[in-house]
N, C-alpha and C. Protein backbone atom coordinates (compact mmCIF):
# COMPACT_ATOMS: atom_id res chain seq x y z
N UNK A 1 -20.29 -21.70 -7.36
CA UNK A 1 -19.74 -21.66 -8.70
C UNK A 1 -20.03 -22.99 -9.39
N UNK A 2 -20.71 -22.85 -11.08
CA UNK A 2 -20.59 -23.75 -11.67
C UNK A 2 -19.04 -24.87 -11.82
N UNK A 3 -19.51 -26.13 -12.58
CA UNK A 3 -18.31 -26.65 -12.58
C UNK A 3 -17.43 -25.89 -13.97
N UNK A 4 -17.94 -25.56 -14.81
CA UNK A 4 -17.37 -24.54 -16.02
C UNK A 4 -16.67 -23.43 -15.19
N UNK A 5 -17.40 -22.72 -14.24
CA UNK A 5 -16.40 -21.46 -13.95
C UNK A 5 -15.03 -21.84 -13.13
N UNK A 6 -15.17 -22.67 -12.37
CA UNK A 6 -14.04 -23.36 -11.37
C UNK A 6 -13.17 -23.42 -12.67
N UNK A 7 -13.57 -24.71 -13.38
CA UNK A 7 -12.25 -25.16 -14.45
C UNK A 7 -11.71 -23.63 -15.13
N UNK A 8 -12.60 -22.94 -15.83
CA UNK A 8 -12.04 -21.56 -15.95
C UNK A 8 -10.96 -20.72 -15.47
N UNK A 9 -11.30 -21.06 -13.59
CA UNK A 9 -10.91 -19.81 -12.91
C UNK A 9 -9.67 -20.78 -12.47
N UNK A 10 -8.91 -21.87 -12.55
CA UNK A 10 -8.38 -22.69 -12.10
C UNK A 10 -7.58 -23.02 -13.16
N UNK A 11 -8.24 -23.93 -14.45
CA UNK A 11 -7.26 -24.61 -15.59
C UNK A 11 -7.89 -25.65 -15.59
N UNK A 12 -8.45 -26.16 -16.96
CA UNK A 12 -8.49 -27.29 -17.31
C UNK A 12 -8.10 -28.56 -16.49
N UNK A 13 -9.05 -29.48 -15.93
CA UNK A 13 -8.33 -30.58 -15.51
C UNK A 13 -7.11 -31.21 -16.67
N UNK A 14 -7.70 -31.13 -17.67
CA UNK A 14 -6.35 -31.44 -18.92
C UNK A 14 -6.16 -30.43 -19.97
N UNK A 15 -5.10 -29.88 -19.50
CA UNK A 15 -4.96 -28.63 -20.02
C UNK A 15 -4.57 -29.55 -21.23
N UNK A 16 -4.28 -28.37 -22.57
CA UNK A 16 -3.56 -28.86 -23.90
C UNK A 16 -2.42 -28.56 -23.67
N UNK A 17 -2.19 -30.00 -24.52
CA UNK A 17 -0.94 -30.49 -24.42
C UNK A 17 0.40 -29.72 -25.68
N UNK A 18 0.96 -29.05 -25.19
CA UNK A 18 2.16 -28.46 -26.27
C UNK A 18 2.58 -29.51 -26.89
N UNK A 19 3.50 -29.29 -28.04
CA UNK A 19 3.75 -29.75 -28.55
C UNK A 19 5.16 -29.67 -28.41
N UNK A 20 5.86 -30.98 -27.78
CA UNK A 20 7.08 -31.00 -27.30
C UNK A 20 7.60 -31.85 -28.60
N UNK A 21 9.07 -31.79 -28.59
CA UNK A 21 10.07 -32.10 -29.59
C UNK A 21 9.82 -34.21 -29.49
N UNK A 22 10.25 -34.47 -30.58
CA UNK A 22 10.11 -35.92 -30.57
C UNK A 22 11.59 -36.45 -30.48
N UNK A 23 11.50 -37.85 -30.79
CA UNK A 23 12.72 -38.49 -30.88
C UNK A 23 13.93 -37.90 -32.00
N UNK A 24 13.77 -37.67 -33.17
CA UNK A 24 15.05 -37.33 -33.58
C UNK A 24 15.63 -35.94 -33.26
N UNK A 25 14.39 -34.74 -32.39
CA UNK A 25 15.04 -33.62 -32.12
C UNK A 25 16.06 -33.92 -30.89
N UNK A 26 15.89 -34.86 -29.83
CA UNK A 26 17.07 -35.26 -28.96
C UNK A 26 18.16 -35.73 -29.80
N UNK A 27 17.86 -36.52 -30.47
CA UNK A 27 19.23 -37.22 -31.12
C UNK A 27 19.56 -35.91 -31.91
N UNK A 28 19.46 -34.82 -32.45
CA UNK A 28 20.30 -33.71 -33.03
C UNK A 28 20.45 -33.17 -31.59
N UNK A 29 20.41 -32.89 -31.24
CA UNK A 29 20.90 -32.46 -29.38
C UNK A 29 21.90 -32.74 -29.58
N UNK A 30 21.73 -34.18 -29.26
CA UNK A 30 22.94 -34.91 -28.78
C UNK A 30 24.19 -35.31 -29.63
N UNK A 31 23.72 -34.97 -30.35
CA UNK A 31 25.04 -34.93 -31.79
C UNK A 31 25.46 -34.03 -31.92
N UNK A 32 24.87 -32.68 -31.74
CA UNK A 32 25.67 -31.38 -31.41
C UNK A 32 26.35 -31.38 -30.43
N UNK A 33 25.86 -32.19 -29.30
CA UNK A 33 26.29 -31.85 -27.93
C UNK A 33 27.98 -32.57 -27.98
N UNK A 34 27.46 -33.68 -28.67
CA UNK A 34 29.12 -34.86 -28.89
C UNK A 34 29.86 -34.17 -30.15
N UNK A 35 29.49 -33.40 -30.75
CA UNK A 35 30.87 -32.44 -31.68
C UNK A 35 30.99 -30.97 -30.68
N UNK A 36 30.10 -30.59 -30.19
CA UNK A 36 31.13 -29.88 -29.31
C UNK A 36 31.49 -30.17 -28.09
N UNK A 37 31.77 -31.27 -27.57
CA UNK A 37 32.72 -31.96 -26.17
C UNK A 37 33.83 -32.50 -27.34
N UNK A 38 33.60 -32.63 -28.60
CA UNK A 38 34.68 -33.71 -29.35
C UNK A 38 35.86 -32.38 -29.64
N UNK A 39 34.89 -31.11 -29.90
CA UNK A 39 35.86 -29.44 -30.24
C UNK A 39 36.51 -29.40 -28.82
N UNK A 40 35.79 -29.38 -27.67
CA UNK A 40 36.59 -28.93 -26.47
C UNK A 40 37.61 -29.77 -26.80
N UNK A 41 37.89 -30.46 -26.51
CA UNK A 41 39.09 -32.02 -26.56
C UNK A 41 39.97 -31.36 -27.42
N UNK A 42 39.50 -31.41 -28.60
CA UNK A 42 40.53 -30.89 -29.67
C UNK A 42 41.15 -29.82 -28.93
N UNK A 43 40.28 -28.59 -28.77
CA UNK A 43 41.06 -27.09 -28.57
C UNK A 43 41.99 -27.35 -27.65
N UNK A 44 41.92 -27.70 -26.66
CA UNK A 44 42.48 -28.45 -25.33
C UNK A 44 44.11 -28.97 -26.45
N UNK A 45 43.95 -29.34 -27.11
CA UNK A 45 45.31 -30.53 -27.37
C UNK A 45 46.28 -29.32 -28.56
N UNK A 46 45.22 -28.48 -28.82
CA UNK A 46 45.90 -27.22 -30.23
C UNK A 46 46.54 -26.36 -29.53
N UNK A 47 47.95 -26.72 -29.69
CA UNK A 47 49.08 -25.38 -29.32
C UNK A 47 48.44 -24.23 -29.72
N UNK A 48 48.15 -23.93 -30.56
CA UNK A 48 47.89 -22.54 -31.65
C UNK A 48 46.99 -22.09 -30.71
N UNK A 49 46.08 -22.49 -29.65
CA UNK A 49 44.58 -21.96 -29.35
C UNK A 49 44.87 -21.63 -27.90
N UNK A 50 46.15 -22.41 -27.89
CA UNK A 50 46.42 -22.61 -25.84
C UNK A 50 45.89 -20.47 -25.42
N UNK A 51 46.30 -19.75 -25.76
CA UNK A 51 46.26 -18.23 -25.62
C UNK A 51 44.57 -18.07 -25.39
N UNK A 52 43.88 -18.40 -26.19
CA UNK A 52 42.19 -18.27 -25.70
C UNK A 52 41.65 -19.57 -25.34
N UNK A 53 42.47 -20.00 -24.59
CA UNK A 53 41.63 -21.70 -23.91
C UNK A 53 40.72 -21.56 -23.25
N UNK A 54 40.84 -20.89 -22.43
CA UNK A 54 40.46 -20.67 -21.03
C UNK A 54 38.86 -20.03 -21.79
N UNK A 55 39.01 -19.10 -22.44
CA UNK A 55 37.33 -18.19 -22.53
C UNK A 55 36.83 -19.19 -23.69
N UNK A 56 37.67 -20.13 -24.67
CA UNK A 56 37.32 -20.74 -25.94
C UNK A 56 36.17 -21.87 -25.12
N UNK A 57 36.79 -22.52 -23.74
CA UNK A 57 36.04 -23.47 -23.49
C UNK A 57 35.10 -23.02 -22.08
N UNK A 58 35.00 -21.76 -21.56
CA UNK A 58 33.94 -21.27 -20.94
C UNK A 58 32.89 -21.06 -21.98
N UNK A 59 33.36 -20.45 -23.45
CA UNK A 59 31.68 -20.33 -24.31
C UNK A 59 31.31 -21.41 -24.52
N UNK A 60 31.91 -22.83 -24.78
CA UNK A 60 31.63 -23.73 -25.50
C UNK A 60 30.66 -24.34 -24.13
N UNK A 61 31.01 -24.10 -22.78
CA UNK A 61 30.63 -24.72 -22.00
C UNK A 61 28.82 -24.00 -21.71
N UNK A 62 29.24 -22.35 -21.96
CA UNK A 62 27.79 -22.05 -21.97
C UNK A 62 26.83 -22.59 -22.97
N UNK A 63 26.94 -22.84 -24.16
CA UNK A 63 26.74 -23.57 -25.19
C UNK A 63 25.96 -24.69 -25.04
N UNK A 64 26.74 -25.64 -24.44
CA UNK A 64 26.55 -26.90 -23.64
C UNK A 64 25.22 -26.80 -22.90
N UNK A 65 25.33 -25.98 -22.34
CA UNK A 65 24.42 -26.03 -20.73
C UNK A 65 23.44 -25.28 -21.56
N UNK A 66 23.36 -24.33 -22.27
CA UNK A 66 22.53 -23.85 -22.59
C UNK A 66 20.78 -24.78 -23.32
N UNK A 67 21.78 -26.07 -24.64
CA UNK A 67 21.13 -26.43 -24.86
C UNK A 67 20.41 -27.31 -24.48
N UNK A 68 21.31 -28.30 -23.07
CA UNK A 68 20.86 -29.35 -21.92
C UNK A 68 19.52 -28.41 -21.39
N UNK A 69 19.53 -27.44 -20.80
CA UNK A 69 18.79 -26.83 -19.75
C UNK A 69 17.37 -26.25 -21.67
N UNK A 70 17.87 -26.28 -22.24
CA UNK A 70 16.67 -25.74 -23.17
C UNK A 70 15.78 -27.08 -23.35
N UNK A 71 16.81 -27.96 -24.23
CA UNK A 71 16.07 -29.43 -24.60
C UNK A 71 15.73 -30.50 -23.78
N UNK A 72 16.59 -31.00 -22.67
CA UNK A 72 16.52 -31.94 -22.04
C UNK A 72 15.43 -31.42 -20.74
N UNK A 73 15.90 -30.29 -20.47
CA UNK A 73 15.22 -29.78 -19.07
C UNK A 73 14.04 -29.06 -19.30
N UNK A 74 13.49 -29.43 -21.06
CA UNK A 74 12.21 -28.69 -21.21
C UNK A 74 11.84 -27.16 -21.44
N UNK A 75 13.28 -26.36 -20.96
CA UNK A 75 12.40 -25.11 -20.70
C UNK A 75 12.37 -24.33 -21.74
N UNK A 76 12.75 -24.77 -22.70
CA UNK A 76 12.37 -24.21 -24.04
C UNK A 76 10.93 -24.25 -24.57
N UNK A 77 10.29 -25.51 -24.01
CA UNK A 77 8.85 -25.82 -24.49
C UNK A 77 7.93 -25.13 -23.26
N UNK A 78 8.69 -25.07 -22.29
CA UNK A 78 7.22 -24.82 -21.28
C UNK A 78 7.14 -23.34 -20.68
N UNK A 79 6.66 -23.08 -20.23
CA UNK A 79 6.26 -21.66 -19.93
C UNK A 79 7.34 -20.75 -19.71
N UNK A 80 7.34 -19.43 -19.70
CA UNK A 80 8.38 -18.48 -19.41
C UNK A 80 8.53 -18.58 -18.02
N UNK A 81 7.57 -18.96 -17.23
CA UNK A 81 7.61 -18.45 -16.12
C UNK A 81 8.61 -19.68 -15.11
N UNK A 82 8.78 -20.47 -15.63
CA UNK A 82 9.67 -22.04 -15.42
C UNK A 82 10.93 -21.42 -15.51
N UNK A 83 11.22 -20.71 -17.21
CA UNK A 83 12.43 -20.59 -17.37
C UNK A 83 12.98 -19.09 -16.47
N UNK A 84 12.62 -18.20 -15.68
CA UNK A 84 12.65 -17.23 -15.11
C UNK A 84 12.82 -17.96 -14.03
N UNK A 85 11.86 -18.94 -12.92
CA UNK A 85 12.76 -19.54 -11.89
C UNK A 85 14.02 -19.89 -12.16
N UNK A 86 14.28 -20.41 -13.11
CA UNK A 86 15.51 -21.02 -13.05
C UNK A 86 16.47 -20.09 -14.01
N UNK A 87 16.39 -19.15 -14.36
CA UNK A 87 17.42 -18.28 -14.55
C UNK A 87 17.61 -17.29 -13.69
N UNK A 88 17.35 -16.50 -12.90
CA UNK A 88 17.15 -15.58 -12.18
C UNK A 88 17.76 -16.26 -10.61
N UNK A 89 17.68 -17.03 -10.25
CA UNK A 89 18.87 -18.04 -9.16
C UNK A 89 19.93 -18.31 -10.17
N UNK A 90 20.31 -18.97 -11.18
CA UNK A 90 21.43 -18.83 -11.34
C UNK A 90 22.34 -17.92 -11.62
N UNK A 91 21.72 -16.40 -12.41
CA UNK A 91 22.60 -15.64 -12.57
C UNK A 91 22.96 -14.56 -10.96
N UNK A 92 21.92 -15.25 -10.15
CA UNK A 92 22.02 -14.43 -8.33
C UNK A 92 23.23 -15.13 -8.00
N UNK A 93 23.40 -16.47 -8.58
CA UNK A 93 24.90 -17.23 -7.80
C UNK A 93 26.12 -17.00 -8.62
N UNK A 94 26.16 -16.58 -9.89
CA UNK A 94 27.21 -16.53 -10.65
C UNK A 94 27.53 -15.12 -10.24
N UNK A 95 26.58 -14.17 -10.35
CA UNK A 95 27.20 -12.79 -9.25
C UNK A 95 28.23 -13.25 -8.25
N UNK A 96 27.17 -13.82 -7.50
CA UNK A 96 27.95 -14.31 -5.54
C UNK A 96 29.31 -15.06 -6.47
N UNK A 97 29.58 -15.69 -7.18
CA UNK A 97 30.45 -16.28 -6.98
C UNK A 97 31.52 -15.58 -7.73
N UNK A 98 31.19 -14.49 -8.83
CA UNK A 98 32.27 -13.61 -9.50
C UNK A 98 32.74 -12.92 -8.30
N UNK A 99 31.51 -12.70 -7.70
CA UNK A 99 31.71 -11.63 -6.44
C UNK A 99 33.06 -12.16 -5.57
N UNK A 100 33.13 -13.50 -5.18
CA UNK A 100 33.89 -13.69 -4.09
C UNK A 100 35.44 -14.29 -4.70
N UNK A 101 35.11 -14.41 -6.44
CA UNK A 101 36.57 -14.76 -7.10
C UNK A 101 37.23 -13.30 -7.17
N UNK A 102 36.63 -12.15 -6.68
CA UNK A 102 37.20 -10.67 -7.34
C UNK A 102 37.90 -10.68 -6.10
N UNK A 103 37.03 -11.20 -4.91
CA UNK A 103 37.27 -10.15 -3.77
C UNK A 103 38.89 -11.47 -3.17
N UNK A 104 38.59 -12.86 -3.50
CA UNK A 104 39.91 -13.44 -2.95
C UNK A 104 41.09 -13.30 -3.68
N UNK A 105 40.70 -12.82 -4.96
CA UNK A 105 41.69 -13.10 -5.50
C UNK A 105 42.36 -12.23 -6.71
N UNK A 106 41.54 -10.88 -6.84
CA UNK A 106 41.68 -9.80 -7.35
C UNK A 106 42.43 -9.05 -6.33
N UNK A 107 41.53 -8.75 -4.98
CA UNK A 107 41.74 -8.19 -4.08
C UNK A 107 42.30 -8.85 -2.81
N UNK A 108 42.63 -9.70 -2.25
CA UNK A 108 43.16 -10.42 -1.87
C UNK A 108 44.54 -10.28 -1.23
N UNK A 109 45.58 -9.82 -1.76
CA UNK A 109 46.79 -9.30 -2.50
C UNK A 109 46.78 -8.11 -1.86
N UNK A 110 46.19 -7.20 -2.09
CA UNK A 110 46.13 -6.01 -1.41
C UNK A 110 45.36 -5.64 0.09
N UNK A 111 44.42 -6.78 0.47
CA UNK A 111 43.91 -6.66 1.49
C UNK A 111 44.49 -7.41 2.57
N UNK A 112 45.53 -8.32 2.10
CA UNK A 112 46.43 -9.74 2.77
C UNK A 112 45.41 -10.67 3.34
N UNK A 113 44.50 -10.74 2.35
CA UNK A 113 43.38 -12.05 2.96
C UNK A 113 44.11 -13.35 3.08
């Protein structure tokens, strides 16, 4: 094989380069990220909200993670196939782990675990 078909059949020794986010798209990150840890805090301290705390600051937390793992961890810019490793293990452990909050503690009670 020529050296053209290798790089072909292989990839570019320098593939092109995407075009990843610059400096002020982190700093809006991170300014979103510090008004909503500044909302958790709040909701946390608001009598009025105490009744949906609990799910108010599980979304806020998916929220969170969502945009860390998009912006910081890249996988917004880089291939699908990046962001599929790493979603596809976590939603296998959030199963396992709904799985074993149902079974200690839904069921639990009735099974005398």
């Amino acid at each position: 094989m020529n050296e053209h078909a290798i790089e072909h059949a292989v990839g570019s020794a320098h593939p092109a380069e995407e075009a990843h986010p610059q400096a002020p798209t982190y700093i809006v990150v991170a300014i979103i990220l510090t008004i909503l840890t500044a909302f958790e805090i709040g909701v946390f301290y608001a009598p009025f909200l105490q009744v949906v705390l609990v799910p108010l600051l599980i979304i806020l937390a998916i929220l969170k993670f969502i945009l860390v793992a998009a912006f910081y961890m890249h996988l917004h810019f880089d291939s699908r196939v990046f962001s599929a490793l790493f979603i596809f293990p976590l939603g296998l452990a959030t199963l396992i782990v709904l799985s074993l909050m149902l079974l200690f503690f839904a069921l639990g009670e009735h099974l005398a675990l």
